[in-house]
C-alpha atoms as a PDB file:
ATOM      1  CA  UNK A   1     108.281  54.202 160.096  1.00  0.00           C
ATOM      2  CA  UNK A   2     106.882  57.385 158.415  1.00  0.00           C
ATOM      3  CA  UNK A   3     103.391  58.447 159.457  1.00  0.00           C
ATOM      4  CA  UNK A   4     100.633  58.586 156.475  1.00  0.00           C
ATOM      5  CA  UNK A   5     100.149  61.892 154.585  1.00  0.00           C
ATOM      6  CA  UNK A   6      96.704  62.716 155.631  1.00  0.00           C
ATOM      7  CA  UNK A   7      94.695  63.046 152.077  1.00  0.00           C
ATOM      8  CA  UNK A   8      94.046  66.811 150.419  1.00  0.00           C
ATOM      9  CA  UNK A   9      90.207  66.714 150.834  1.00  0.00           C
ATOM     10  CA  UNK A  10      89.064  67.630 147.205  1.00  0.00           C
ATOM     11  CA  UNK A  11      87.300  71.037 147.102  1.00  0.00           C
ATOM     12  CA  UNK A  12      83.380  70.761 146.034  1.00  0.00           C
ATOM     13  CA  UNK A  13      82.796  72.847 142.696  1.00  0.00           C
ATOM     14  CA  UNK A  14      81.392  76.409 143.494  1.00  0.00           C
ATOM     15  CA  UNK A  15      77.895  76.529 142.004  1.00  0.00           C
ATOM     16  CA  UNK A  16      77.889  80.608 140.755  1.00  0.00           C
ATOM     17  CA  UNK A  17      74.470  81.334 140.632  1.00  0.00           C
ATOM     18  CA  UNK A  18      72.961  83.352 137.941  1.00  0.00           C
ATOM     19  CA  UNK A  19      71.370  86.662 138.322  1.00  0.00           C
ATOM     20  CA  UNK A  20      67.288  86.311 138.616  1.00  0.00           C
ATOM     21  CA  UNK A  21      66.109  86.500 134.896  1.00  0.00           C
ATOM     22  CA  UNK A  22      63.642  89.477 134.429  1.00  0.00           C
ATOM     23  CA  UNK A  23      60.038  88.155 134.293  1.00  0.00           C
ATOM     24  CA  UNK A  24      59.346  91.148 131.131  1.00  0.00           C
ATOM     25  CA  UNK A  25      62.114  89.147 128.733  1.00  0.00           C
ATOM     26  CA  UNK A  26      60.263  85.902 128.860  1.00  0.00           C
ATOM     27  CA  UNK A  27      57.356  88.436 127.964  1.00  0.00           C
ATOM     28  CA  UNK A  28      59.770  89.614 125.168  1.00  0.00           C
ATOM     29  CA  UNK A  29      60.682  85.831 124.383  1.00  0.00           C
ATOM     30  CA  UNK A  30      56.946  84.770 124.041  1.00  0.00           C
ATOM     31  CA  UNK A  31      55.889  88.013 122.033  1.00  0.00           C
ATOM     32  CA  UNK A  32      58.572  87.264 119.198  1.00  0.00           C
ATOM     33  CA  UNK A  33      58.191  84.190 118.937  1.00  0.00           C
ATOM     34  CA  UNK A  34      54.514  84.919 117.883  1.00  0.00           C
ATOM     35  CA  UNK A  35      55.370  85.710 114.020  1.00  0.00           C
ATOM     36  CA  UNK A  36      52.588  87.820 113.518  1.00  0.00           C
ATOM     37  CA  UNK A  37      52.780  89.707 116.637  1.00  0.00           C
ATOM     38  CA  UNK A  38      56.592  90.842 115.689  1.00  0.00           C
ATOM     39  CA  UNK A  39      55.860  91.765 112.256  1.00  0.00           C
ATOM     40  CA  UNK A  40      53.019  93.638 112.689  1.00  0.00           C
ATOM     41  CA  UNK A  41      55.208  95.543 115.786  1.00  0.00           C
ATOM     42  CA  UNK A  42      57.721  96.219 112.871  1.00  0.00           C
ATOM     43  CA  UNK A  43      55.482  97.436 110.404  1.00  0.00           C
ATOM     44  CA  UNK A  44      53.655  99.907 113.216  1.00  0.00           C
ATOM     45  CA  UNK A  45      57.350 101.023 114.076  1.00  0.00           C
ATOM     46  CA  UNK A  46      57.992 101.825 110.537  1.00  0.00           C
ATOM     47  CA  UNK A  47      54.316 104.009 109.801  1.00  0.00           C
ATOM     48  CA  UNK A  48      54.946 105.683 113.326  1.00  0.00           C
ATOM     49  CA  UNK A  49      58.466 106.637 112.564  1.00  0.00           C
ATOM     50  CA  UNK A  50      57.627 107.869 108.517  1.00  0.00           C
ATOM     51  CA  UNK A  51      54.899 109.700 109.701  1.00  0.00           C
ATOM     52  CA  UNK A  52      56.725 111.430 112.859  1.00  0.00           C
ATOM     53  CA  UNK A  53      59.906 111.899 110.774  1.00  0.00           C
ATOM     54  CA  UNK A  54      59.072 111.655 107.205  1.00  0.00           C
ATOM     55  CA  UNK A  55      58.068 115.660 106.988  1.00  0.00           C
ATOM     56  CA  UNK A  56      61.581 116.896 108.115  1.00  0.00           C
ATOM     57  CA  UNK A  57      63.217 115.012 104.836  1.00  0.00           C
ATOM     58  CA  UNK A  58      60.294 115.344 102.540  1.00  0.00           C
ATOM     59  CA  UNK A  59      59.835 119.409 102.113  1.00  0.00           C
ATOM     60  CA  UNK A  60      57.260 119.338  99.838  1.00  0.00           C
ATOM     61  CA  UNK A  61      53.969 121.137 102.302  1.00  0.00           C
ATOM     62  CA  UNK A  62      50.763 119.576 102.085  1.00  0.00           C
ATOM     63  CA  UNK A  63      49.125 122.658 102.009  1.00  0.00           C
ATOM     64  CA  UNK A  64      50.747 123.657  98.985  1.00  0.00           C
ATOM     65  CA  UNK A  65      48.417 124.490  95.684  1.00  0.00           C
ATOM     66  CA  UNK A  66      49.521 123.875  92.164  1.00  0.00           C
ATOM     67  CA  UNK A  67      46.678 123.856  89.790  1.00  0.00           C
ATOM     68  CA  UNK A  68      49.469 123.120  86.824  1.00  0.00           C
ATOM     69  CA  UNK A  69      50.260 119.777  88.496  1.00  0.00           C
ATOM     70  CA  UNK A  70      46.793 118.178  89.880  1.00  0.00           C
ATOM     71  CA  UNK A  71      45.124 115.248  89.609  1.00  0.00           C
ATOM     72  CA  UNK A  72      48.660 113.656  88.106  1.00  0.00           C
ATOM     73  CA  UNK A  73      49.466 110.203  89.144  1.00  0.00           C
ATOM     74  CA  UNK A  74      52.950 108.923  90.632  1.00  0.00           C
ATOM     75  CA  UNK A  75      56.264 110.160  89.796  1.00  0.00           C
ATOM     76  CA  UNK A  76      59.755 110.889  90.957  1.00  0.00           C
ATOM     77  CA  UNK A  77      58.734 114.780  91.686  1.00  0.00           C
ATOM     78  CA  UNK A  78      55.034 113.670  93.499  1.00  0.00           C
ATOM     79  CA  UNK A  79      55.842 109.633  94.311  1.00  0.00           C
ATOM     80  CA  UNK A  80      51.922 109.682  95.266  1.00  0.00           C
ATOM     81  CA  UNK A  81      50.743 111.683  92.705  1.00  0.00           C
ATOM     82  CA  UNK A  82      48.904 114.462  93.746  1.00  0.00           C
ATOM     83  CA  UNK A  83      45.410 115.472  94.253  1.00  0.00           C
ATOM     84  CA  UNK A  84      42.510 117.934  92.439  1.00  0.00           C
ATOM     85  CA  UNK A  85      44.417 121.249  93.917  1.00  0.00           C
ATOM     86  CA  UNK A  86      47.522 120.111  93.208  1.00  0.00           C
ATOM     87  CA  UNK A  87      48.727 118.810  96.301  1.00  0.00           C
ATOM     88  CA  UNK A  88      51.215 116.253  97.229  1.00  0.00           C
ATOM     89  CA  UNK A  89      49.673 113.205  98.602  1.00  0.00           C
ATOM     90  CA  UNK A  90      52.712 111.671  99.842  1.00  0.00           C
ATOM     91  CA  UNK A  91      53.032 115.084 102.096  1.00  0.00           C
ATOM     92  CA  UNK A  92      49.113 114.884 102.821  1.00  0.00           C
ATOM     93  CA  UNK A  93      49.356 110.944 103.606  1.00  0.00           C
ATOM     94  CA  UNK A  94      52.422 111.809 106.227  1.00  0.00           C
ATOM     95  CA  UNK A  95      50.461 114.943 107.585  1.00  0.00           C
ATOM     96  CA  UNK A  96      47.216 112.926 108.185  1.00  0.00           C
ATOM     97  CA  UNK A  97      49.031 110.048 109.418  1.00  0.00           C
ATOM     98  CA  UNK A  98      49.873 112.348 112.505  1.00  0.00           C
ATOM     99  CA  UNK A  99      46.352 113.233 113.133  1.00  0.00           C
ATOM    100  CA  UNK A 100      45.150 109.944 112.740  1.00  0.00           C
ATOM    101  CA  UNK A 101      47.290 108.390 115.112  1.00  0.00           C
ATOM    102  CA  UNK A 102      47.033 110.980 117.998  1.00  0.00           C
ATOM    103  CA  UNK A 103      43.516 110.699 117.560  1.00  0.00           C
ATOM    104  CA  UNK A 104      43.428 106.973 118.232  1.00  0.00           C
ATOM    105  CA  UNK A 105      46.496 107.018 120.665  1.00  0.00           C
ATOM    106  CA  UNK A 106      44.759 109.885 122.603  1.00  0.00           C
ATOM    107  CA  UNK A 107      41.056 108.162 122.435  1.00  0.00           C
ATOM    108  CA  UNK A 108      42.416 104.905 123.961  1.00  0.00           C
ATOM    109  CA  UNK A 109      43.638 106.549 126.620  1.00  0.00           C
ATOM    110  CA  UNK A 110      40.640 108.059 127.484  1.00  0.00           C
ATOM    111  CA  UNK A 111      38.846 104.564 126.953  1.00  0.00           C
ATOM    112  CA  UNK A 112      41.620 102.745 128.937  1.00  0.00           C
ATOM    113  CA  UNK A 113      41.222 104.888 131.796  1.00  0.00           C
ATOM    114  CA  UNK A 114      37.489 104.973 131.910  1.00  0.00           C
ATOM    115  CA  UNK A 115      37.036 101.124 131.372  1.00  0.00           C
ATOM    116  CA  UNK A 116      39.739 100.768 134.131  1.00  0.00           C
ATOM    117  CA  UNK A 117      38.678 103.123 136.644  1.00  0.00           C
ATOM    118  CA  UNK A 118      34.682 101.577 135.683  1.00  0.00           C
ATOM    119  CA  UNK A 119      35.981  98.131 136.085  1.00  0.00           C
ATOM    120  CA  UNK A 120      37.860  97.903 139.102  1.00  0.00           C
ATOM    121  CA  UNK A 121      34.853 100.087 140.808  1.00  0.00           C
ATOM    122  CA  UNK A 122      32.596  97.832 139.751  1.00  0.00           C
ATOM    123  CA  UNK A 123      34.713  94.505 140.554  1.00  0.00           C
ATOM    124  CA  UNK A 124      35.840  95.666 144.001  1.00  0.00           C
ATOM    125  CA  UNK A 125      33.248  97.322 145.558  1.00  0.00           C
ATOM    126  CA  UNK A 126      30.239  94.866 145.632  1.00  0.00           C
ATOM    127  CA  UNK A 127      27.509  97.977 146.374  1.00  0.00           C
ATOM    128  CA  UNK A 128      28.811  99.603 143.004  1.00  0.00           C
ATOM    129  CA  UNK A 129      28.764  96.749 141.008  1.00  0.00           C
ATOM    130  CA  UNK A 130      25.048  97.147 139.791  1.00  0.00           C
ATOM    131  CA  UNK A 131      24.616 100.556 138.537  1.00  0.00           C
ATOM    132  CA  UNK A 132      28.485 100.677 136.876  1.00  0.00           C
ATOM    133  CA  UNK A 133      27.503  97.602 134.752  1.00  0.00           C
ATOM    134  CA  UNK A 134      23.640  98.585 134.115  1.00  0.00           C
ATOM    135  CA  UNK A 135      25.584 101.711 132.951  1.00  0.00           C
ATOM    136  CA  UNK A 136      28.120  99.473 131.257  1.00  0.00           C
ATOM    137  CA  UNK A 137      25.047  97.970 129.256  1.00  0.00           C
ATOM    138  CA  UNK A 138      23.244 100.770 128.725  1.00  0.00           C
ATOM    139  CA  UNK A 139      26.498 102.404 126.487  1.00  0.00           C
ATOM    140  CA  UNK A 140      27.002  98.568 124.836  1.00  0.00           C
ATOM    141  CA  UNK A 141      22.886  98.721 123.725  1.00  0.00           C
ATOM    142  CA  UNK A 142      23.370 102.419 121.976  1.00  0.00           C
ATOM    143  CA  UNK A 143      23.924 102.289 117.948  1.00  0.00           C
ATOM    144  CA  UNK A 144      27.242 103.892 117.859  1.00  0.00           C
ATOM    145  CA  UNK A 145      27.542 105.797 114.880  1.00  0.00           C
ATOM    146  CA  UNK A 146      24.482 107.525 115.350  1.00  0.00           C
ATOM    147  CA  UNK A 147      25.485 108.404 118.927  1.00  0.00           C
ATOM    148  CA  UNK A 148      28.912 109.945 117.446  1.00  0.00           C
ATOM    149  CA  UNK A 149      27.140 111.757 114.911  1.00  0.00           C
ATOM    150  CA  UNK A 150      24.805 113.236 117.638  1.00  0.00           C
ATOM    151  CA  UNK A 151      27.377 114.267 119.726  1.00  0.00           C
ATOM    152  CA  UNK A 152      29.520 115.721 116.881  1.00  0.00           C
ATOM    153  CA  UNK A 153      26.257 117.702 115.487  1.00  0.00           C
ATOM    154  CA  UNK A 154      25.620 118.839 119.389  1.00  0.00           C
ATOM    155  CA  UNK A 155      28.889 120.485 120.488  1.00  0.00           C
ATOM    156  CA  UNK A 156      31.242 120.921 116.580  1.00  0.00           C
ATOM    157  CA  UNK A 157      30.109 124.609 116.852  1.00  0.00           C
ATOM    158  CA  UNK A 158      31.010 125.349 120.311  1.00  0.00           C
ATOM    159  CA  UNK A 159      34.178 123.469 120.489  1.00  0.00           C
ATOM    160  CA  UNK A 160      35.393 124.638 117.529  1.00  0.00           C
ATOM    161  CA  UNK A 161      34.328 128.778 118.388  1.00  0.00           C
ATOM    162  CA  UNK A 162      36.415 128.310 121.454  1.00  0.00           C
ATOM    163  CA  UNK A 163      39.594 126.137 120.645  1.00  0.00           C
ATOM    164  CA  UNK A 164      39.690 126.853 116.921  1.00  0.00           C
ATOM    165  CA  UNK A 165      38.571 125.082 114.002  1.00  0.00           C
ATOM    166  CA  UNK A 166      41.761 122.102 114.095  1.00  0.00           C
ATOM    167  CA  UNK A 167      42.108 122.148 117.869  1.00  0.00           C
ATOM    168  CA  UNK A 168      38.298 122.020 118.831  1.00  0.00           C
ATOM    169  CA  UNK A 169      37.804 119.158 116.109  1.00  0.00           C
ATOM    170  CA  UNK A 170      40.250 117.433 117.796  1.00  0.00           C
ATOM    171  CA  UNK A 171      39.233 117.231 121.222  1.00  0.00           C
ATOM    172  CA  UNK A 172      35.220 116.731 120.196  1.00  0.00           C
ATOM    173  CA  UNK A 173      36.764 113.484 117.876  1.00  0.00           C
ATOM    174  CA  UNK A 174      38.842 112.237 120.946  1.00  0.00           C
ATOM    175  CA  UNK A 175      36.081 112.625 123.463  1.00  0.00           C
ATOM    176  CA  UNK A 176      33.172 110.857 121.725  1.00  0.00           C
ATOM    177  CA  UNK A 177      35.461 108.181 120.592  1.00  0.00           C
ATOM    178  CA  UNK A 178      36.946 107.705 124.178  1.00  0.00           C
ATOM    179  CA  UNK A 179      33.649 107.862 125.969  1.00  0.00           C
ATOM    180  CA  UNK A 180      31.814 105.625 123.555  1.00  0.00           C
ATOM    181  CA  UNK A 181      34.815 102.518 123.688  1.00  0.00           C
ATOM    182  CA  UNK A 182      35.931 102.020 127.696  1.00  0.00           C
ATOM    183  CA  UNK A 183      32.843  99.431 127.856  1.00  0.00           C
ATOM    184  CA  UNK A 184      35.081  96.120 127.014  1.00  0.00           C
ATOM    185  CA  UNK A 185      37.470  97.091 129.065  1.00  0.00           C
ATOM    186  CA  UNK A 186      35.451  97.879 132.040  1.00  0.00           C
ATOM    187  CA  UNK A 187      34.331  94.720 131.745  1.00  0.00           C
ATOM    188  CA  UNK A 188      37.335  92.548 131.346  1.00  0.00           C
ATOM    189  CA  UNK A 189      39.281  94.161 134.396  1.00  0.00           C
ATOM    190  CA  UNK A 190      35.946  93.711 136.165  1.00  0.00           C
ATOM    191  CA  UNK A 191      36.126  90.113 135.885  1.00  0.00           C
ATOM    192  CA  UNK A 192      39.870  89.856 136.659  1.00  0.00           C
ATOM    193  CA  UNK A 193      39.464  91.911 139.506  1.00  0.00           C
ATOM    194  CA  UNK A 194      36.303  89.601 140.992  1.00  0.00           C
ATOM    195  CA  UNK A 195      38.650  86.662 140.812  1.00  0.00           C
ATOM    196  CA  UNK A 196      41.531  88.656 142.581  1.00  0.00           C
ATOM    197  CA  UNK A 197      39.820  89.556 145.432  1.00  0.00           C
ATOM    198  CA  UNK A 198      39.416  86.253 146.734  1.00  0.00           C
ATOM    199  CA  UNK A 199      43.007  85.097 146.313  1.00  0.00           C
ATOM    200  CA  UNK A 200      45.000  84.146 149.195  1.00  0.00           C
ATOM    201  CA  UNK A 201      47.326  87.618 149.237  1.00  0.00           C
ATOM    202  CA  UNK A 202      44.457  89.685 149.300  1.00  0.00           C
ATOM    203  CA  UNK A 203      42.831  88.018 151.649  1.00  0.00           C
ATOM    204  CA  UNK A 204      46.221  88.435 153.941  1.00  0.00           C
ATOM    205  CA  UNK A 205      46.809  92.285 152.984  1.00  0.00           C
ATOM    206  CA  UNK A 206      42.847  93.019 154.275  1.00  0.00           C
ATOM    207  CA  UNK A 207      43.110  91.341 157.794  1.00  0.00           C
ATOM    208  CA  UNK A 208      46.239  93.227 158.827  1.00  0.00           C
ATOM    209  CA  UNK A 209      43.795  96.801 157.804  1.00  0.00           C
ATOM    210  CA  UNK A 210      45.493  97.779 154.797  1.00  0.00           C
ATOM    211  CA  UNK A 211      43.215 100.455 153.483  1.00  0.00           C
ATOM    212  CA  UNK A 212      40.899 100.517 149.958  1.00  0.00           C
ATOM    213  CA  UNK A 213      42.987 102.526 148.292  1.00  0.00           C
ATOM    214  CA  UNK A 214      46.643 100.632 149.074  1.00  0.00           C
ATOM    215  CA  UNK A 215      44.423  97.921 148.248  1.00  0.00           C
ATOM    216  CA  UNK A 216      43.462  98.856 144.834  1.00  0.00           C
ATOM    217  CA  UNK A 217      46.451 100.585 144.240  1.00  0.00           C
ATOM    218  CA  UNK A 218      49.244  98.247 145.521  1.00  0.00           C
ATOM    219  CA  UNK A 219      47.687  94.806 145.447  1.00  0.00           C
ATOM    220  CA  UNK A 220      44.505  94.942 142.253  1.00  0.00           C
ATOM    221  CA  UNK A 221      45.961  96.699 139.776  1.00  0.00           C
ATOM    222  CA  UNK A 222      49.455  95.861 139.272  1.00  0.00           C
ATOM    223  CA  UNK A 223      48.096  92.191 138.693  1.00  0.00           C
ATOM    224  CA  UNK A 224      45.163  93.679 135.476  1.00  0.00           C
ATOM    225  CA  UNK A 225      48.195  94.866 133.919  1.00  0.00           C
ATOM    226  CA  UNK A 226      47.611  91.803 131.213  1.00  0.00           C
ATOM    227  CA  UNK A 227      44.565  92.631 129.767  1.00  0.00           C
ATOM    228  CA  UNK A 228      44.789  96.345 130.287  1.00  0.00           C
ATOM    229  CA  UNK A 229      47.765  96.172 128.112  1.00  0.00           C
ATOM    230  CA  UNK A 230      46.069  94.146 125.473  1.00  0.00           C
ATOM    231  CA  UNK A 231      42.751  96.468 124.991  1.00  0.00           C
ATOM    232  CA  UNK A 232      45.186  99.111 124.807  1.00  0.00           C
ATOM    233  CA  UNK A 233      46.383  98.049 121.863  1.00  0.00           C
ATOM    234  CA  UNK A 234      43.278  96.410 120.551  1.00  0.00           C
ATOM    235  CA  UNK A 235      41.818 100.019 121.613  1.00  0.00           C
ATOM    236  CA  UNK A 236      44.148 102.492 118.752  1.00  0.00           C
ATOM    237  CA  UNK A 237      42.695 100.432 115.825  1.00  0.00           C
ATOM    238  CA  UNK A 238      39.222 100.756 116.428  1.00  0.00           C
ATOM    239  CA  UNK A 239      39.879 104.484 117.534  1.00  0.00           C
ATOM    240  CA  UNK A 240      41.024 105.369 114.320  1.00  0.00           C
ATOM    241  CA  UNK A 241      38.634 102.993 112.024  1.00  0.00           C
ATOM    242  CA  UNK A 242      36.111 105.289 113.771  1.00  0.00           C
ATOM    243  CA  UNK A 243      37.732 108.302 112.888  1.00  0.00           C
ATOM    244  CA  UNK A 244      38.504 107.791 109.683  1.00  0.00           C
ATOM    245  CA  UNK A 245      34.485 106.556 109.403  1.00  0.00           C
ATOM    246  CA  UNK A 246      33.476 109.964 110.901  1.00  0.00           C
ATOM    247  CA  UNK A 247      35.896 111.718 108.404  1.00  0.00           C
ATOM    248  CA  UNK A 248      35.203 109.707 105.151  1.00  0.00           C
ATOM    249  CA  UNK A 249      31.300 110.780 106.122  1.00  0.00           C
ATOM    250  CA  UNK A 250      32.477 114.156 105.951  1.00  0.00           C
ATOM    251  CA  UNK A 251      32.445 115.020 109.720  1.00  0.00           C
ATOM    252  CA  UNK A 252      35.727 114.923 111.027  1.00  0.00           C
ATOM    253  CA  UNK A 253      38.622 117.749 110.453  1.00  0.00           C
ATOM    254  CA  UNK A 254      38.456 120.504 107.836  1.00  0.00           C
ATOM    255  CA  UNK A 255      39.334 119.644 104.492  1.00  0.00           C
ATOM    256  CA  UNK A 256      43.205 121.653 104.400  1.00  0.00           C
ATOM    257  CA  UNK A 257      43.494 119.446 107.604  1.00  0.00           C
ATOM    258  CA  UNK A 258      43.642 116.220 106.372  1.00  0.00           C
ATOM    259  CA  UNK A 259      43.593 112.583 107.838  1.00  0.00           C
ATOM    260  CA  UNK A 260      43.463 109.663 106.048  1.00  0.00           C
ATOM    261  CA  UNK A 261      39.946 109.055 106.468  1.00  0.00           C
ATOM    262  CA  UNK A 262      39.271 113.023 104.960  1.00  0.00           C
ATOM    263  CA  UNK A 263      42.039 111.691 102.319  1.00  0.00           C
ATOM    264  CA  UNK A 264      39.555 108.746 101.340  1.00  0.00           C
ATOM    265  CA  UNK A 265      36.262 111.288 101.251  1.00  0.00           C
ATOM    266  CA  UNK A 266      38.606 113.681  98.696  1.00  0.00           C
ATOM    267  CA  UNK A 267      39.305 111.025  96.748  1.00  0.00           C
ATOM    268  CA  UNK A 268      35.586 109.059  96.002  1.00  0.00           C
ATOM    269  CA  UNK A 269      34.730 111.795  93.672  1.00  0.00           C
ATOM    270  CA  UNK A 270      37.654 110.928  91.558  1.00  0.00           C
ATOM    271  CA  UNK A 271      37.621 107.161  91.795  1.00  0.00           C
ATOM    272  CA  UNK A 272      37.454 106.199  88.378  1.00  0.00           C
ATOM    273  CA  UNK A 273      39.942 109.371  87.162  1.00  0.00           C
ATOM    274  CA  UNK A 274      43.128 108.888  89.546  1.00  0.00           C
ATOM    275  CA  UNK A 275      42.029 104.876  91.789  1.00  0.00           C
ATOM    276  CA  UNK A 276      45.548 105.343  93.624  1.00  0.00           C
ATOM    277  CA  UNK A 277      44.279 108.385  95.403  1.00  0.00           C
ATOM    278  CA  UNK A 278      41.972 105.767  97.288  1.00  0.00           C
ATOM    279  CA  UNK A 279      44.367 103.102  97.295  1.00  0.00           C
ATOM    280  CA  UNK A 280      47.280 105.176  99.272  1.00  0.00           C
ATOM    281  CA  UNK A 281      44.982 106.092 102.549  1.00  0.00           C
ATOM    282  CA  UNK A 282      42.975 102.732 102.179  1.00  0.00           C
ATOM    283  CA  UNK A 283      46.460 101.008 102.461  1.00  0.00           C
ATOM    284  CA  UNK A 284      47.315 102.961 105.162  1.00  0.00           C
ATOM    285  CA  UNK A 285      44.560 102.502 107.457  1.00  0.00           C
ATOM    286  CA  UNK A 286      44.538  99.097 106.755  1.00  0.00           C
ATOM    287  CA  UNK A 287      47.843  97.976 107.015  1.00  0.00           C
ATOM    288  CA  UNK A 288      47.814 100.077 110.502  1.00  0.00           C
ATOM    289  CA  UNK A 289      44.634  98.165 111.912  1.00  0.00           C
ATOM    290  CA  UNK A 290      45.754  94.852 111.025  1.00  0.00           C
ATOM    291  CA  UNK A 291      49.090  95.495 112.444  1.00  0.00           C
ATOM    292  CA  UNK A 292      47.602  96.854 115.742  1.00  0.00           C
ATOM    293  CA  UNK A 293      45.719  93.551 115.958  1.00  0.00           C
ATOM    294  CA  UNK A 294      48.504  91.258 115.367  1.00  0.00           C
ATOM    295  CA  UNK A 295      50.392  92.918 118.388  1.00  0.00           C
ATOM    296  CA  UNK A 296      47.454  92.773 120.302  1.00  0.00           C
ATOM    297  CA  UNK A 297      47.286  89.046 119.658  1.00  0.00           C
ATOM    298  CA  UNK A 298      50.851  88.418 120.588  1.00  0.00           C
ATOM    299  CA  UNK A 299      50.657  90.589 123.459  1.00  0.00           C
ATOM    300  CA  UNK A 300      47.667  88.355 125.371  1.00  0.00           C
ATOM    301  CA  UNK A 301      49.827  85.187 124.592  1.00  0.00           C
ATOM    302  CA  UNK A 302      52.954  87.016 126.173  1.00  0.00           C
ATOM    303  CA  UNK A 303      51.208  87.693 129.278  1.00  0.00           C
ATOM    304  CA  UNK A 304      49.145  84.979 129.647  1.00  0.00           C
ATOM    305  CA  UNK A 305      51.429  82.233 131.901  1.00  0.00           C
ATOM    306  CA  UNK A 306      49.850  79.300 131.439  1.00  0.00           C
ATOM    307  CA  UNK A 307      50.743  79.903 127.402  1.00  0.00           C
ATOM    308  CA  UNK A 308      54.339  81.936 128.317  1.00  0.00           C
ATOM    309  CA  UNK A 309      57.040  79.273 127.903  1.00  0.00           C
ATOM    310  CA  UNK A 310      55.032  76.782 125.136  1.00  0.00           C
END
């Protein structure tokens, strides 16, 4: 009699685990799916890139004079037309592009890290709280334009007698925009920062003595990330509808240094002769803010988790 073959036990299918997914692609995932969010990234891409790169394949200067050729509208040779000295606008719209955007790139900064620095001051330390956000209200109740044009009228001269005409323009435009917008941001990461420092990990890191600083550093601000992010953005469009407000009042940089809002105060004297001339830096500005705000939209739904995922 022949013993039984003892059964092959059947081997139990190998579960292969997939590597952890990256928390910033479901970001990704939730900020393209937001239509407006994506195109407006695209069309921000494409005025950053034409005016960063569009003066090495168009050679035409913007300083360039040619009384035989101004005030004539669009063609092959001037696709922009050109202005009362004969300039290119296409070249000028490309050359003020740059100034415009480092103007509101730069003044955001400056407003992102004063709101931040204001804010999480104000939310973590409870004996600081008072004066940073009297201060906080004290900037929101000042008329803002006239402040600008104070400051502007106070210290044009000095800056510009000791860092040159362009250069000293520049840093008096990014200063009084940056120190007159870090209020609603000061006051968002406030908030945030209120409700952070009574949740549960917080809590834990103070009672084994981590210090204020780790704190701050390694525990508050990695986690007001979301809505720094998000005034950051919402921060470049009102930086340069500001400038180019300053410059279409005539205030802003010299007129051979031109930015689109100087572009727009050039061209209101010849409104009814040559309209595109108003049309071109008009489009611009717009078609920069609105894109600005788009991503900014799609950016607070991206990081937001209770919407991430919908």
């Amino acid at each position: 009699m022949t013993e039984p073959v003892p059964a092959t036990p059947i081997a139990e299918p190998v579960e292969i685990r997939k590597p952890a997914r990256s928390q910033w692609w479901d970001v990704w995932d939730q900020f393209r799916s937001h239509t407006g969010a994506f195109w407006g990234m695209v069309v921000f891409l494409i005025i950053v890139l034409a005016v960063l790169f569009g003066p090495f394949l168009w050679h035409i200067d913007p300083t360039y004079i040619d009384i035989r050729a101004r005030n004539q509208g669009p063609s092959l040779a001037h696709p922009m037309g050109t202005d009362q000295l004969g300039r290119d606008t296409f070249a000028r719209m490309m050359s003020g592009g740059r100034v415009s955007l480092a103007v509101g790139m730069t003044a955001m900064l400056l407003a992102l890290v004063l709101g931040t620095l204001i804010g999480v001051l104000a939310g973590y330390f409870k004996r600081l709280d008072g004066p940073l956000m009297r201060l906080t209200d004290l900037f929101l109740a000042l008329p803002l334009l006239p402040l600008l044009l104070v400051i502007i009228m106070l210290f044009r001269e000095v800056l510009s007698a000791r860092f040159g005409p362009e250069g000293g323009i520049f840093i008096l435009m990014v200063s009084a925009i940056g120190i007159t917008s870090w209020m609603q941001t000061a006051r968002i990461v406030r908030g945030d920062v209120l409700a952070l420092k009574e949740r549960e990990f917080v809590l834990a890191a103070r009672s084994i003595g981590t210090p204020n600083r780790r704190m701050v550093t390694r525990h508050v601000l990695p986690n007001v990330l979301s809505p720094i992010m998000v005034s950051a953005t919402l921060g470049i469009a009102t930086a340069i509808i500001t400038e180019s407000s300053l410059s279409f009042l005539g205030l802003g940089f010299p007129p051979d240094f031109p930015t689109w809002g100087r572009l727009l105060f050039d061209s209101v004297d010849y409104l009814q002769q040559s309209p595109a001339r108003v049309i071109w830096p008009g489009m611009a500005i717009s078609m920069t803010v609105l894109a600005v705000n788009y991503m900014g939209d799609g950016l607070r739904d991206a990081l937001d988790p209770r919407i991430r995922g919908r």
